[in-house]
Protein backbone atom coordinates (compact mmCIF):
# COMPACT_ATOMS: atom_id res chain seq x y z
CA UNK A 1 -5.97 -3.55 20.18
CA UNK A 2 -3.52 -1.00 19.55
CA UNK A 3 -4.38 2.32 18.34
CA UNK A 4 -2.63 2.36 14.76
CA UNK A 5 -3.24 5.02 12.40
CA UNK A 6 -5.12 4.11 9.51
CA UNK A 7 -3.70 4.37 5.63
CA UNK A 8 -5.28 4.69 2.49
CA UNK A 9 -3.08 5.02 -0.41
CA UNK A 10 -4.07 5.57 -4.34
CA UNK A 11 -1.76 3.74 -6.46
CA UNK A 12 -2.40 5.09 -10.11
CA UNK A 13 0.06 2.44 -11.67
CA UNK A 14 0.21 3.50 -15.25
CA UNK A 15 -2.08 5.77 -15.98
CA UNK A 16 -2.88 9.28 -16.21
CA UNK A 17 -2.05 12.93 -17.98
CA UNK A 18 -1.18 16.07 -16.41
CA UNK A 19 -4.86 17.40 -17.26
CA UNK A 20 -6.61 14.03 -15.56
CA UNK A 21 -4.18 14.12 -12.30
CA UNK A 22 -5.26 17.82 -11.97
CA UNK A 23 -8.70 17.32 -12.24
CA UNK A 24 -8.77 14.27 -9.90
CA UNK A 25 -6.09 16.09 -6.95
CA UNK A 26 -8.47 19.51 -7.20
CA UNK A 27 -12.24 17.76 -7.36
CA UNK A 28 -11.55 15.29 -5.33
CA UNK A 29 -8.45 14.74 -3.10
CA UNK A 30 -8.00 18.15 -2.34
CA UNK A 31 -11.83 18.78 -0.86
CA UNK A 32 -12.01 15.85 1.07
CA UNK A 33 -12.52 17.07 4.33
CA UNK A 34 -11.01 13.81 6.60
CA UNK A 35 -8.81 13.92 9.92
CA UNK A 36 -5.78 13.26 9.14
CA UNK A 37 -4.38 12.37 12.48
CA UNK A 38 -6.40 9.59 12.35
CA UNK A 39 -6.09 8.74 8.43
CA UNK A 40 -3.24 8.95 6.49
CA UNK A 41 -3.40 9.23 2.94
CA UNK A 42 -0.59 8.57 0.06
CA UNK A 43 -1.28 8.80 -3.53
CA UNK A 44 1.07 7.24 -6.52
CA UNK A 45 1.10 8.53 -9.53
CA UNK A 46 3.21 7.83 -12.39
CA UNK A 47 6.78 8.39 -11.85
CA UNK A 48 7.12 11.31 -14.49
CA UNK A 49 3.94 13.27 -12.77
CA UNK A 50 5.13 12.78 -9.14
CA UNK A 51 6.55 16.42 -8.56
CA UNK A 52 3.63 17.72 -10.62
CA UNK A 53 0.91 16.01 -8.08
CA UNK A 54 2.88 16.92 -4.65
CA UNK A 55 2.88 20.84 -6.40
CA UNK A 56 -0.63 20.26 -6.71
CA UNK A 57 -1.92 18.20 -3.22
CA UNK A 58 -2.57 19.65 -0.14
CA UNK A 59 0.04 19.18 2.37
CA UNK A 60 -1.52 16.52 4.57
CA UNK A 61 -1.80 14.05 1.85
CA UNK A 62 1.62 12.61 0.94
CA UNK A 63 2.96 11.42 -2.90
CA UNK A 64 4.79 8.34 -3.24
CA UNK A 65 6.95 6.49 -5.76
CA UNK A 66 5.09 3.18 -6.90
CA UNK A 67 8.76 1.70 -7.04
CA UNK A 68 12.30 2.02 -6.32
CA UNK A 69 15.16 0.40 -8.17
CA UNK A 70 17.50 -2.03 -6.97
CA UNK A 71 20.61 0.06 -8.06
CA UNK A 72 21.89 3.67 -7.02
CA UNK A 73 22.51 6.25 -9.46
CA UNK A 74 24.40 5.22 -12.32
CA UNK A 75 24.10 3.38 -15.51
CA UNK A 76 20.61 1.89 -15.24
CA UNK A 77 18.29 3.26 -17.94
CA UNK A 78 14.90 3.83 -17.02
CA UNK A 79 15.65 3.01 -13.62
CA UNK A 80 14.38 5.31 -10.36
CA UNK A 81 16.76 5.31 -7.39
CA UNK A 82 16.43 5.85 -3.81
CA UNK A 83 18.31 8.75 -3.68
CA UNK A 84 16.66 10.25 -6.43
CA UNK A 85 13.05 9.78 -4.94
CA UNK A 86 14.93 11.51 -2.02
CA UNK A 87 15.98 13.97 -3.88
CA UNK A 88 12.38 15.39 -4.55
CA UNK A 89 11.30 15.34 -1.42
CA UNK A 90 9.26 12.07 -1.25
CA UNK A 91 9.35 9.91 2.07
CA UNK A 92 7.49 7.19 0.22
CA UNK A 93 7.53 3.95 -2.31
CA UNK A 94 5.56 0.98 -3.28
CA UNK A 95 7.42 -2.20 -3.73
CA UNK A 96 6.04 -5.79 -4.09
CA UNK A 97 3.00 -4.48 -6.08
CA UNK A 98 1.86 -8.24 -7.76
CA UNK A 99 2.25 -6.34 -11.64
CA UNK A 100 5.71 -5.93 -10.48
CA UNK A 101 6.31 -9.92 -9.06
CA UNK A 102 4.02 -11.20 -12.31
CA UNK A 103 5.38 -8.88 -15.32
CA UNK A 104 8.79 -8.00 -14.48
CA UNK A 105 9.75 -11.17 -12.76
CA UNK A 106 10.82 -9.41 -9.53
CA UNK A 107 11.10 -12.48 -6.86
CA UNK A 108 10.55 -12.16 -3.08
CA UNK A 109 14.47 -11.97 -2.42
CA UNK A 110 14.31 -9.13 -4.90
CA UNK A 111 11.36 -7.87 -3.29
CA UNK A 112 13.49 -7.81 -0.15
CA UNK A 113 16.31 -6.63 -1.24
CA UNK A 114 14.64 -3.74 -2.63
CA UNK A 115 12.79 -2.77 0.75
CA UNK A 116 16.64 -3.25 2.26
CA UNK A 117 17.46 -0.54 0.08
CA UNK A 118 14.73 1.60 0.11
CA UNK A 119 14.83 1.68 3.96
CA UNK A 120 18.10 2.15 4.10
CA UNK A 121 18.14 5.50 2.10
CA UNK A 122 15.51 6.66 4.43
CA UNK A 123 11.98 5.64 2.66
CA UNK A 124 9.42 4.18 4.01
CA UNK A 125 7.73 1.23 1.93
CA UNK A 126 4.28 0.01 1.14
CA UNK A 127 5.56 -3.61 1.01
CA UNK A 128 3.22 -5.48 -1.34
CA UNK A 129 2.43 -9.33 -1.16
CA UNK A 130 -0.51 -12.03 -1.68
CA UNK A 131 -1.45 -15.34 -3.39
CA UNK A 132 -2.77 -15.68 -7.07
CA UNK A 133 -5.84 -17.75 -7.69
CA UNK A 134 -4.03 -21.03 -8.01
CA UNK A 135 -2.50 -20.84 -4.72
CA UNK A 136 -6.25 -19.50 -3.19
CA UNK A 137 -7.89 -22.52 -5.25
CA UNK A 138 -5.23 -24.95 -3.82
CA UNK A 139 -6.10 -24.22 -0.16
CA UNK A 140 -1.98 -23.06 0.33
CA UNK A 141 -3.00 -18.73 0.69
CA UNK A 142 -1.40 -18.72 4.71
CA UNK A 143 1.41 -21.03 3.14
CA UNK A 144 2.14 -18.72 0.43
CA UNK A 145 1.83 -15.36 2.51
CA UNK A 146 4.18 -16.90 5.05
CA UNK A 147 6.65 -17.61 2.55
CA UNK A 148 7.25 -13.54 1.27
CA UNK A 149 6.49 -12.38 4.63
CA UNK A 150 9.76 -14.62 5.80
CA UNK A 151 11.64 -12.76 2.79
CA UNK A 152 9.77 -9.24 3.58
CA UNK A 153 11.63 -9.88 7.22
CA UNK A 154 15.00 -10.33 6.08
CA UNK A 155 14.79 -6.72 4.48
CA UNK A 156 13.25 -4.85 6.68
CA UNK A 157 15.43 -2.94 9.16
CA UNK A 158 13.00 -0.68 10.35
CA UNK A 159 9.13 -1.48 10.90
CA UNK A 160 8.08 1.31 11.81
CA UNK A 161 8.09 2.49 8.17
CA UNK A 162 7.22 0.15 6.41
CA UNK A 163 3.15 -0.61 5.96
CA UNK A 164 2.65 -4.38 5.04
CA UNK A 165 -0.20 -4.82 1.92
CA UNK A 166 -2.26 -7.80 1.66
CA UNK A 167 -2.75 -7.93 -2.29
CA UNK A 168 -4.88 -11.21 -3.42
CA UNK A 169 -3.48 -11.54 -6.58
CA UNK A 170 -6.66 -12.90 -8.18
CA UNK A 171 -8.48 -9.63 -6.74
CA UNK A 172 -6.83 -6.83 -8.36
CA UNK A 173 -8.46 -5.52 -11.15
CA UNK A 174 -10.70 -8.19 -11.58
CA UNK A 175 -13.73 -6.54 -9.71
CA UNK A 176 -13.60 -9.70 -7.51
CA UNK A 177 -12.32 -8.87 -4.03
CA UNK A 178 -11.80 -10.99 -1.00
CA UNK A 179 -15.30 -10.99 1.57
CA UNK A 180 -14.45 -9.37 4.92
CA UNK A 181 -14.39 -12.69 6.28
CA UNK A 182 -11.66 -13.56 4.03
CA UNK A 183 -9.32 -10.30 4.39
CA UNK A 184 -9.06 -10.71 8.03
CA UNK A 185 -8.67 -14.22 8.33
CA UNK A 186 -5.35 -13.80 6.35
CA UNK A 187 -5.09 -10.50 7.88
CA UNK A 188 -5.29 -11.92 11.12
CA UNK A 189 -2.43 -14.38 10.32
CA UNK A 190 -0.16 -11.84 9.20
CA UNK A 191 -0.51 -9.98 12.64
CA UNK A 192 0.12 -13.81 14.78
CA UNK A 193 3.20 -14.21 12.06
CA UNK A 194 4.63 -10.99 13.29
CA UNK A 195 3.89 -11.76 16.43
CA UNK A 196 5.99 -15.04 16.46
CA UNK A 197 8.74 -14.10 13.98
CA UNK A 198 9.18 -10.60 14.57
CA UNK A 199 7.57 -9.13 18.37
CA UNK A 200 4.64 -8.57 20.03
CA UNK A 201 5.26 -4.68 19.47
CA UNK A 202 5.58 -5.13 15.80
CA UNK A 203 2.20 -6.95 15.53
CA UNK A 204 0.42 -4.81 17.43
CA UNK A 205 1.88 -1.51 15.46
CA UNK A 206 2.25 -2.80 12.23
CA UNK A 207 -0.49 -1.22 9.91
CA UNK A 208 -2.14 -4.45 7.54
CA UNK A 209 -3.78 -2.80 4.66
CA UNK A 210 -6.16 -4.69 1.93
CA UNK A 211 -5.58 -4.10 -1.96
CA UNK A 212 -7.36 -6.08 -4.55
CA UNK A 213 -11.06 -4.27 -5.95
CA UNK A 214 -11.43 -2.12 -3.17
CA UNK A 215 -14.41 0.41 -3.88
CA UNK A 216 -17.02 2.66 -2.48
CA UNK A 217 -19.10 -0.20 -2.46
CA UNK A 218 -17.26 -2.62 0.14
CA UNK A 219 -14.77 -0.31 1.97
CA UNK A 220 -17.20 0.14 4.82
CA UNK A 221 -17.51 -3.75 5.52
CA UNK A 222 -13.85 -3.92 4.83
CA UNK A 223 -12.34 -1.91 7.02
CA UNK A 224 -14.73 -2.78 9.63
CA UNK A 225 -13.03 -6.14 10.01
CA UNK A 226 -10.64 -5.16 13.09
CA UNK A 227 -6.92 -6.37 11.54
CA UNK A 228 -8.18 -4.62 8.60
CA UNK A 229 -5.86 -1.32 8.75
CA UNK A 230 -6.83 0.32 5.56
CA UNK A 231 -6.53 0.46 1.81
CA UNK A 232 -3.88 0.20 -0.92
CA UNK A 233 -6.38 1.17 -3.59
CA UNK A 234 -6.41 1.29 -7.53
CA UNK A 235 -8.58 1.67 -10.22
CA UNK A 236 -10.93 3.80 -7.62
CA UNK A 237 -8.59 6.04 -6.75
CA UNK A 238 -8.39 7.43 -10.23
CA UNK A 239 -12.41 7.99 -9.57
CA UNK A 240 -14.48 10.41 -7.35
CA UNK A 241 -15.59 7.08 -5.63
CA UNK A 242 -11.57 7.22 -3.94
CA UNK A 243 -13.72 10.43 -1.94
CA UNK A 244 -15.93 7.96 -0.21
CA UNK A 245 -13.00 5.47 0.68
CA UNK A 246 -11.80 7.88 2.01
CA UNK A 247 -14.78 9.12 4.26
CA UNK A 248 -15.39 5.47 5.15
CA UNK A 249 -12.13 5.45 6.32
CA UNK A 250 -12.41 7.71 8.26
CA UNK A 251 -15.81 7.22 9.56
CA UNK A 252 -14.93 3.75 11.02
CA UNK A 253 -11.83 5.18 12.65
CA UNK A 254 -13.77 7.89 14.70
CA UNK A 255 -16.31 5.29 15.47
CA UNK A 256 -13.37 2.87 17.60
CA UNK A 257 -11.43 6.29 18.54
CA UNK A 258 -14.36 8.93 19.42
């Protein structure tokens, strides 16, 4: 197995005040005594705290965007370009995320285009994807994760930023979360689809991370499973229980790499 980094980000989607993302960066992210050559960890807060968190983190822990716009600079109200994450000196974005795809109607050649874009203007992407319950119900999960990995593909220009996010749809926020078993059996088929429609290389150093009601409860047995990469997590990274993800995360990694 290749030695690949793990990743843990903390996507904070809409939520959050200046006094709350202090509180939450200085009693818990900041003290959390990990190696972080062997973890890396990237928090998302709400685009109008961004420069306010990065003031606040330590170094080692990056901030990202939780998404990018389709369109440069120009006359797109409310939009967030590229450039202008750029501009602040974030490396980092979120695109894909399921809330995006289900509320705002963004489509996997959207989706692509946007990681196109994004890569292009030299950010790397947390590339979201995953099946809602229907499609799990219906037996058709590998189908559907096949189909916006094939769009994911035609985007991406560079894999070596871009982290791939297996997102059950029917898992996030719910408090129901895939078993192990289930995370790396389609975690598992994500790595043999790279394998056969991208390289050999890209499988094997492509990071697979699980999102959908990750906790402090099953991150040990999650990340255990060994195409399981890390975590795209949410409501607990707004908690002190993000601390122990964390520390799992870690744990399991110096257990495989002493």
């Amino acid at each position: 197995m290749a030695h690949r980094q793990f990743f843990v980000g903390g996507n904070w989607k809409s939520n959050g005040t200046q006094a709350s993302v202090r509180e939450l960066i200085e009693q818990v992210l900041n003290p959390t005594q990990i190696d972080f050559a062997r973890v890396q960890v990237v928090v998302a807060p709400v685009s109008i705290h961004l420069q306010f968190a990065r003031s606040l983190l330590k170094p080692e822990i990056s901030v990202s965007a939780q998404n990018c716009s389709l369109t440069g600079p120009g006359a797109f109200t409310g939009e967030v370009a590229a450039e202008q994450i750029i501009d602040l000196g974030l490396s980092w974005t979120i695109l894909g995320h399921s809330e995006r795809r289900t509320l705002y109607g963004e489509t996997d050649d959207v989706v692509s285009k946007k990681v196109n874009r994004a890569l292009a203007h030299g950010l790397s992407v947390i590339a979201c994807f995953g099946e809602n319950l229907q499609e799990r119900e219906a037996n058709v999960t590998l189908d559907v994760v096949a189909r916006q990995l094939a769009a994911l593909k035609e985007g991406i220009t560079d894999w070596s930023k871009v982290v791939l996010a297996y997102e059950p749809v029917w898992a996030i926020g719910t408090g129901r979360n895939a078993t192990p078993e289930q995370a790396q059996e389609v975690h598992a088929m994500i790595r043999n689809w790279l394998g056969t429609n991208v390289s050999a290389e890209v499988a094997a150093h492509t990071r697979v991370i699980y999102g959908g009601s990750v906790t402090d409860q099953n991150a040990a047995q999650l990340i255990a499973q060994p195409d399981v990469d890390g975590f795209l997590v949410g409501g607990a990274s707004l908690k002190p229980a993000f601390k122990v993800i964390l520390e799992a995360t870690n744990a399991h990694h110096l257990a495989q790499f002493p």
